[in-house]
Protein backbone atom coordinates (compact mmCIF):
# COMPACT_ATOMS: atom_id res chain seq x y z
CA UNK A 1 7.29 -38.85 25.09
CA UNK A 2 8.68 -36.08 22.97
CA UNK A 3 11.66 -34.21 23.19
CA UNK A 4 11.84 -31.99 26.23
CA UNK A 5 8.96 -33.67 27.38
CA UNK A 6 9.65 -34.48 31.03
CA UNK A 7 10.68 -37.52 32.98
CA UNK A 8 8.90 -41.18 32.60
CA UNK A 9 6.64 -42.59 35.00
CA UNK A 10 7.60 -43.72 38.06
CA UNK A 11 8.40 -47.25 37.80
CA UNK A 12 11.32 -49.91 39.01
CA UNK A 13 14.37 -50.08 36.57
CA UNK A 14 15.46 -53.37 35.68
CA UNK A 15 19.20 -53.91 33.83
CA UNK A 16 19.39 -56.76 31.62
CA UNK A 17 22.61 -58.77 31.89
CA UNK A 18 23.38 -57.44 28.32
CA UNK A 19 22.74 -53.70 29.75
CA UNK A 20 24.85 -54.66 33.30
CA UNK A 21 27.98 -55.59 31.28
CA UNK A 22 27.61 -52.64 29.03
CA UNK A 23 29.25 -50.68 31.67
CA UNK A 24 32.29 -53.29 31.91
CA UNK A 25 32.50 -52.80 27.99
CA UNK A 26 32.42 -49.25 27.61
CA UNK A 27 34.86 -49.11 31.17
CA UNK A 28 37.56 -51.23 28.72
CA UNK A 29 37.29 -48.57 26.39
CA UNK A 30 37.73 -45.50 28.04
CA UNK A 31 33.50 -44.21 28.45
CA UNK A 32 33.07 -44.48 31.83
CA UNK A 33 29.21 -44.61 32.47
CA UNK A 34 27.52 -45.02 35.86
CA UNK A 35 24.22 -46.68 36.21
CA UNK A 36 23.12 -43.35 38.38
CA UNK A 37 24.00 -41.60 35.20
CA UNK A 38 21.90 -44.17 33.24
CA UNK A 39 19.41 -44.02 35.76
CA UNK A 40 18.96 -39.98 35.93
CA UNK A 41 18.73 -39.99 32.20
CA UNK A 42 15.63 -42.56 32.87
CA UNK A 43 13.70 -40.30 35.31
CA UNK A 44 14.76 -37.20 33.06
CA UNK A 45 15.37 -37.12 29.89
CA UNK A 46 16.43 -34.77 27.03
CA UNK A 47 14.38 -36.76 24.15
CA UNK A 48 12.14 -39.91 24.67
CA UNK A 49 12.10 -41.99 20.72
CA UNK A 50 10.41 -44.41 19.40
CA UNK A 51 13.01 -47.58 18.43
CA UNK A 52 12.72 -50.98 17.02
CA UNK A 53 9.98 -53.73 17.92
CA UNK A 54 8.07 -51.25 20.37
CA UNK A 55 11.12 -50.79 22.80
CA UNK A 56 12.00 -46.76 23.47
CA UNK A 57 14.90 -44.85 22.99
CA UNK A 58 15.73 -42.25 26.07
CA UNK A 59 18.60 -39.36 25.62
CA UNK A 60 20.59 -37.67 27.58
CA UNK A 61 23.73 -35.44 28.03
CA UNK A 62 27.05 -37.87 28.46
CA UNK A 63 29.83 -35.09 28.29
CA UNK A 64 30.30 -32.59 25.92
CA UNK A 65 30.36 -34.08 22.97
CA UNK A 66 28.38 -37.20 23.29
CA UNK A 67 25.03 -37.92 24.86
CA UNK A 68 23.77 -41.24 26.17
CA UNK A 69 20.81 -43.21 24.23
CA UNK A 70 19.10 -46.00 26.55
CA UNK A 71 16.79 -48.63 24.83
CA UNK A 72 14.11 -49.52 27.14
CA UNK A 73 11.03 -51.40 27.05
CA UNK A 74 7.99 -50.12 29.36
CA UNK A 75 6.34 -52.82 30.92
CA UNK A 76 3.41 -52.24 33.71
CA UNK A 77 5.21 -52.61 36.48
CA UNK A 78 9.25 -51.43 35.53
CA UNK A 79 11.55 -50.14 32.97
CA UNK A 80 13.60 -52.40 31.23
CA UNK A 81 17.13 -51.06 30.26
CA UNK A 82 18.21 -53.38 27.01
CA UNK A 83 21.29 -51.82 26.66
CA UNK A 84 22.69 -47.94 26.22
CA UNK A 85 25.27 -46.27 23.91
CA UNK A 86 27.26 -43.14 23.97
CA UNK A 87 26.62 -41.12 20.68
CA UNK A 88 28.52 -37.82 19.04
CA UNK A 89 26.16 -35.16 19.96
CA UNK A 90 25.89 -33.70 16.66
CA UNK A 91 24.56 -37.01 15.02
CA UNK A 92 21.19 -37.01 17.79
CA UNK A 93 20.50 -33.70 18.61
CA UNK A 94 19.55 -30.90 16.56
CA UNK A 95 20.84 -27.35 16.56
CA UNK A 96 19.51 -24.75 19.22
């Protein structure tokens, strides 16, 4: 999916326990994220990228000054959410 290109399909969205304590970790320092945050960026987001070894890359705004990335892999029948990252806005998104 391109940038401004809509949501994803449908599908289940499965955390991995990497991706489930990435909350916890981010919590300890100070970047609150909530998996319905996580999840809306899912269904629709800003940019949809291509990542490493065929997984995706989905964007989305954070705050003002950082947006969240989620690395997912698509499988047939769910999303799988490998982990997320907040990320300065400036360094992902390009000027308007």
């Amino acid at each position: 999916m391109s940038p401004g290109g809509g949501g994803l399909e449908t599908k289940p969205v499965r955390f991995t326990s990497h991706a489930s304590e990435k909350f916890v970790i981010l919590a300890r320092h100070g970047c609150h994220v909530e998996r319905s945050q996580a999840l809306t960026i899912l269904a629709q987001p800003d940019a949809v990228t291509q990542g490493h070894r065929g997984r995706r890359v989905a964007q989305g705004p954070l705050d003002q000054r950082h947006v969240l990335r989620i690395v997912f892999e698509e499988h047939e029948n769910e999303l799988v959410v490998v982990t997320f990252f907040p990320a300065r806005r400036g360094r992902y998104e390009s000027p308007v």
